[in-house]
N, C-alpha and C. Protein backbone atom coordinates (compact mmCIF):
# COMPACT_ATOMS: atom_id res chain seq x y z
N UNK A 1 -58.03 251.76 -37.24
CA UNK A 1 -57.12 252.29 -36.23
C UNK A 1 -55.89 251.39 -36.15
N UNK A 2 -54.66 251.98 -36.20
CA UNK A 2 -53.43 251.26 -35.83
C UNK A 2 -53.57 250.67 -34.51
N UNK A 3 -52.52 249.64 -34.02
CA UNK A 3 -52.23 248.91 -33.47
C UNK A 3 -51.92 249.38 -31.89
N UNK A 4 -51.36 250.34 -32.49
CA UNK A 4 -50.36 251.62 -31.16
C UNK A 4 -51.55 252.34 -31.17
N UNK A 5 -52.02 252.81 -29.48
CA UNK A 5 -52.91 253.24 -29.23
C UNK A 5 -52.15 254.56 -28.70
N UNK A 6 -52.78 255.84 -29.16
CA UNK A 6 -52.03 257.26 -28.09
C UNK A 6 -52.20 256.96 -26.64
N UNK A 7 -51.32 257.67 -25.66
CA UNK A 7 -51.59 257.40 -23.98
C UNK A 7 -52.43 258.34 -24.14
N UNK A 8 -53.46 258.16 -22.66
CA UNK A 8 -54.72 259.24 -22.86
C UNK A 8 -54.18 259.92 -21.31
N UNK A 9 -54.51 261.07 -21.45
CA UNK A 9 -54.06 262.10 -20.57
C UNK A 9 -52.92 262.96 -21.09
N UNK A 10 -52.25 264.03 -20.13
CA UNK A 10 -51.07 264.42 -20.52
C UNK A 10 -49.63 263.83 -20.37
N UNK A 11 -49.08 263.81 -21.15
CA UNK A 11 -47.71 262.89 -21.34
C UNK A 11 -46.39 263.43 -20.23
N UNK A 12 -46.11 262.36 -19.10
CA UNK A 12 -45.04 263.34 -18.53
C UNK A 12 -44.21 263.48 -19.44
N UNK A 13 -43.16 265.10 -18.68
CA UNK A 13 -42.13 265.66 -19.42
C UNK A 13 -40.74 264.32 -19.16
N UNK A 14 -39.89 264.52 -19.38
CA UNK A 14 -38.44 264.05 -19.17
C UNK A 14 -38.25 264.16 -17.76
N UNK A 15 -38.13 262.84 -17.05
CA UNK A 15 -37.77 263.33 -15.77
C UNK A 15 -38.68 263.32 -14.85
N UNK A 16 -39.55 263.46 -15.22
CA UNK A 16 -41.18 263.66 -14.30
C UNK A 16 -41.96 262.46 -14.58
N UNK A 17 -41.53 261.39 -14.67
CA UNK A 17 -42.41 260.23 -14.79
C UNK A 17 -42.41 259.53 -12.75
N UNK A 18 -43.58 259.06 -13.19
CA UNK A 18 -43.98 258.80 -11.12
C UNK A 18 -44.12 260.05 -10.82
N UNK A 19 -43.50 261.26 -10.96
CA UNK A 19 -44.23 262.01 -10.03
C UNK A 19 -45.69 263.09 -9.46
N UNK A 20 -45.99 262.96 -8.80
CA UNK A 20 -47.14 263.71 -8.65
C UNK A 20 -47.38 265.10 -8.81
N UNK A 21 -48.21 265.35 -9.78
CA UNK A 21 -48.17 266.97 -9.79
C UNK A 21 -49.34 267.90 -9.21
N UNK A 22 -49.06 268.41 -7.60
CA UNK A 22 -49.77 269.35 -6.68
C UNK A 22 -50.70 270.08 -7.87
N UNK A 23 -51.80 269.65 -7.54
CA UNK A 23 -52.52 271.47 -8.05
C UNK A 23 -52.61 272.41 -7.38
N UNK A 24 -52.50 273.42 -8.33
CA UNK A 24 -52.68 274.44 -7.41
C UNK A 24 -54.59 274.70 -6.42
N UNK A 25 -54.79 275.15 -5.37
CA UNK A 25 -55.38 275.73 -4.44
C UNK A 25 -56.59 276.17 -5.37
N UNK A 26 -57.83 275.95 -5.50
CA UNK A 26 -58.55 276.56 -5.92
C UNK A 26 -59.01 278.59 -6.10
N UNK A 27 -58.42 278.91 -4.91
CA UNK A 27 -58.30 280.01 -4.49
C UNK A 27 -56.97 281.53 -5.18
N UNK A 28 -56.39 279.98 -6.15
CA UNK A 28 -55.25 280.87 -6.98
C UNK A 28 -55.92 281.72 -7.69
N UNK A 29 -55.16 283.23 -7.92
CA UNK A 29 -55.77 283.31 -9.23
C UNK A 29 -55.42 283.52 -10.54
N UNK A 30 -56.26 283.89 -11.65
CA UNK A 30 -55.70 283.60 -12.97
C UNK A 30 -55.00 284.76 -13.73
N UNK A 31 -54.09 284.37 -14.78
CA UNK A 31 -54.13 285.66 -15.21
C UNK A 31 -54.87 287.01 -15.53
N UNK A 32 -55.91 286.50 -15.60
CA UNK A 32 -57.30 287.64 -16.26
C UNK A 32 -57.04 288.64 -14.69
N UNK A 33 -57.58 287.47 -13.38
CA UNK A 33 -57.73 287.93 -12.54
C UNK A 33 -56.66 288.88 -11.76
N UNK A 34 -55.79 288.62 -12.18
CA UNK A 34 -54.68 289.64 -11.59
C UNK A 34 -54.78 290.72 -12.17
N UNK A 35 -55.16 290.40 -13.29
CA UNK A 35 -54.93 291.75 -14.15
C UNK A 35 -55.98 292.83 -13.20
N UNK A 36 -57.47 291.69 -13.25
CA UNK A 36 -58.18 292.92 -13.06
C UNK A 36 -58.15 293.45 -11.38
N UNK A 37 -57.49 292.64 -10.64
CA UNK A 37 -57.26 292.84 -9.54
C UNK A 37 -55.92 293.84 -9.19
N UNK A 38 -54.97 294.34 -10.09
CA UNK A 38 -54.19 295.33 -10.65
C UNK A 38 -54.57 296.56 -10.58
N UNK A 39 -55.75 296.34 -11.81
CA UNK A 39 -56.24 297.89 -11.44
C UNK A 39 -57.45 298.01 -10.70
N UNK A 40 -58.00 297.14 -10.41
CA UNK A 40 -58.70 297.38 -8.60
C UNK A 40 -57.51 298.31 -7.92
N UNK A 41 -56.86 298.04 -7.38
CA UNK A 41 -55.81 298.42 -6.24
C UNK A 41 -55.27 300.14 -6.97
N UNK A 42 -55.89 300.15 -8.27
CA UNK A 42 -55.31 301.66 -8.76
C UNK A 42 -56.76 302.12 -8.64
N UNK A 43 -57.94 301.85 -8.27
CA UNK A 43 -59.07 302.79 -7.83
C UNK A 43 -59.91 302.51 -9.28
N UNK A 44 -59.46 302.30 -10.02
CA UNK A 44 -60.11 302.30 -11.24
C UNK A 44 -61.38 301.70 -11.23
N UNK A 45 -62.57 302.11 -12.27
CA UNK A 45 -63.90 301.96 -11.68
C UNK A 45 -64.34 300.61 -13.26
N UNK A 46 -65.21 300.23 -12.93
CA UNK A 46 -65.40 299.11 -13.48
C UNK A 46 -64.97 299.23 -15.15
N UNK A 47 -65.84 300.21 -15.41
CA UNK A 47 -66.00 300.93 -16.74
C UNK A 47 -64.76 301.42 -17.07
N UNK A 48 -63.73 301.43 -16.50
CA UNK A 48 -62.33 301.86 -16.35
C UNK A 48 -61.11 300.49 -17.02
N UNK A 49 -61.61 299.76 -16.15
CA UNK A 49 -61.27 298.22 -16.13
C UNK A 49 -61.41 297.34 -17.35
N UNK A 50 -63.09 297.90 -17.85
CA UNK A 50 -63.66 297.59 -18.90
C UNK A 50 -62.71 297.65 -19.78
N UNK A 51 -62.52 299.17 -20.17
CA UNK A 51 -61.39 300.08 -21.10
C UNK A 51 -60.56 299.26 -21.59
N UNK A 52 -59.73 299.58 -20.13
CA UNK A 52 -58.39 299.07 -20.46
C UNK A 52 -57.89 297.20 -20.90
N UNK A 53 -59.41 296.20 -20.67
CA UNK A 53 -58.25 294.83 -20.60
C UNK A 53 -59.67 294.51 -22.26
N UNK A 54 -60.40 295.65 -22.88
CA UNK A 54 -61.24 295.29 -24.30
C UNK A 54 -62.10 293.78 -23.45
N UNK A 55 -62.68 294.10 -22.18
CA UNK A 55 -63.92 293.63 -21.78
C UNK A 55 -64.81 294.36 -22.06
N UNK A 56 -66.52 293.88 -21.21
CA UNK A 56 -67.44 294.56 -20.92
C UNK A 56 -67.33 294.64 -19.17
N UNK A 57 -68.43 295.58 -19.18
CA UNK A 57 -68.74 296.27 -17.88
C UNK A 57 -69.24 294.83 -17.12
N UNK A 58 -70.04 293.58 -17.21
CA UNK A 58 -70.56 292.71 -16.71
C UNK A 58 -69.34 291.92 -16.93
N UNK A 59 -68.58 291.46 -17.89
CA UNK A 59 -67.48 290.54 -17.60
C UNK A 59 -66.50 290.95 -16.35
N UNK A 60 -66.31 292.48 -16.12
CA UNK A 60 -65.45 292.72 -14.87
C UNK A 60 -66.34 292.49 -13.69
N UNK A 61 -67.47 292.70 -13.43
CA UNK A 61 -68.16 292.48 -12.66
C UNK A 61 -67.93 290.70 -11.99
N UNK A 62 -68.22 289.59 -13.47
CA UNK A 62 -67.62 288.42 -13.00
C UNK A 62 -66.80 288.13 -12.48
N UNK A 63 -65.45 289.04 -13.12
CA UNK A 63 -64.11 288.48 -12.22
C UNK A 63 -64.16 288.71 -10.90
N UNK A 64 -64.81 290.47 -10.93
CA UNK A 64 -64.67 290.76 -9.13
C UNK A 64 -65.54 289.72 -8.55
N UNK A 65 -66.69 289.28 -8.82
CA UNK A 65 -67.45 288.06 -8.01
C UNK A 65 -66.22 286.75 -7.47
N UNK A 66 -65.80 286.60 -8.81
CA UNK A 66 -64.96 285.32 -8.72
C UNK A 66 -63.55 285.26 -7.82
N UNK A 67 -63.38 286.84 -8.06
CA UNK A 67 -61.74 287.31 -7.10
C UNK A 67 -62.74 287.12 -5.47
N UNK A 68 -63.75 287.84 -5.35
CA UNK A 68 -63.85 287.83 -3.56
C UNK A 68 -64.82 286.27 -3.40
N UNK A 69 -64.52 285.58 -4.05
CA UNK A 69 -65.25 283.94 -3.87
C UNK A 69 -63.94 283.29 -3.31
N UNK A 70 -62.77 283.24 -4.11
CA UNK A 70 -61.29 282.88 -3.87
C UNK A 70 -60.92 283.60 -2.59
N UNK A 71 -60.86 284.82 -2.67
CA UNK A 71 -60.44 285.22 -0.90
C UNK A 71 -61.23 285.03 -0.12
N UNK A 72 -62.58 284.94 0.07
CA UNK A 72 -63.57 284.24 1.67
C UNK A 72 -62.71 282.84 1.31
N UNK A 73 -62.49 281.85 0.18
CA UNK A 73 -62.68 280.65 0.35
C UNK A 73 -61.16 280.67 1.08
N UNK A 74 -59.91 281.32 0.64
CA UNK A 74 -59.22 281.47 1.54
C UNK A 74 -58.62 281.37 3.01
N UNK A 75 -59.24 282.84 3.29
CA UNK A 75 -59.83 283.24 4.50
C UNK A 75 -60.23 282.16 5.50
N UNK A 76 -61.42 281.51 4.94
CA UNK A 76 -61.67 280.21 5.56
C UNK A 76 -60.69 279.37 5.99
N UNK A 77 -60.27 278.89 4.97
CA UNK A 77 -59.03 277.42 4.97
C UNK A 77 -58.04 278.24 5.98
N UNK A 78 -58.00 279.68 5.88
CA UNK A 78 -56.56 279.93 7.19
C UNK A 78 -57.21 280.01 8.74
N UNK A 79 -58.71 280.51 8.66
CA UNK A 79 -59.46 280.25 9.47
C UNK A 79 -59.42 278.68 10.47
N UNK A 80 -60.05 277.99 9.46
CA UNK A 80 -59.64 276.45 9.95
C UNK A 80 -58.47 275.84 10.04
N UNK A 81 -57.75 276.00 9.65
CA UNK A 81 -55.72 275.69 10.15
C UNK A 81 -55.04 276.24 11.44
N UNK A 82 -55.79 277.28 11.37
CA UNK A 82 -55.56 278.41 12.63
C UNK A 82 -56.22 277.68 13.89
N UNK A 83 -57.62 276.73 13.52
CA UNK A 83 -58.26 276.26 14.71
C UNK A 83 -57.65 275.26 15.21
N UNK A 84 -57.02 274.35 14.08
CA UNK A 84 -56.48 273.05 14.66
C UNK A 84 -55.16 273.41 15.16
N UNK A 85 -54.45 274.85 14.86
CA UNK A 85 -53.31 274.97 15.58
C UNK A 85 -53.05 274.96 16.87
């Protein structure tokens, strides 16, 4: 091994050295999830969903688990902000 060791992690950009970078909220969601939360809101039925994003019927099933896990966990956090207000 050379002498010069790589930095371990990701390298700040130009400009962005010291600063801290917010993550996002656990409760965001992902691209997949918008998608399938898209055509939720058009009525479309799982097997529908399936179709259209070349899933299966149980992979949409996951996202919807994972989409209403993110909104209770939500829900909550505005719940509790709301109390200490």
């Amino acid at each position: 091994m050379s002498g010069k060791e790589k930095p371990k992690g990701p390298v700040p950009q130009k400009g962005q050295e010291g600063k801290s970078k917010e993550k996002d909220p656990p409760w965001f969601f992902t691209r997949r999830e918008s998608e399938v939360i898209d055509l939720m809101l058009q009525l479309k039925s799982n097997e529908e969903i399936a179709r259209a994003l070349h899933i299966s019927v149980h992979t949409v099933a996951s996202y919807k688990k994972r989409i209403m896990n993110k909104v209770r966990m939500a829900e909550r956090v505005q719940s509790k902000k709301e109390e200490k207000a």
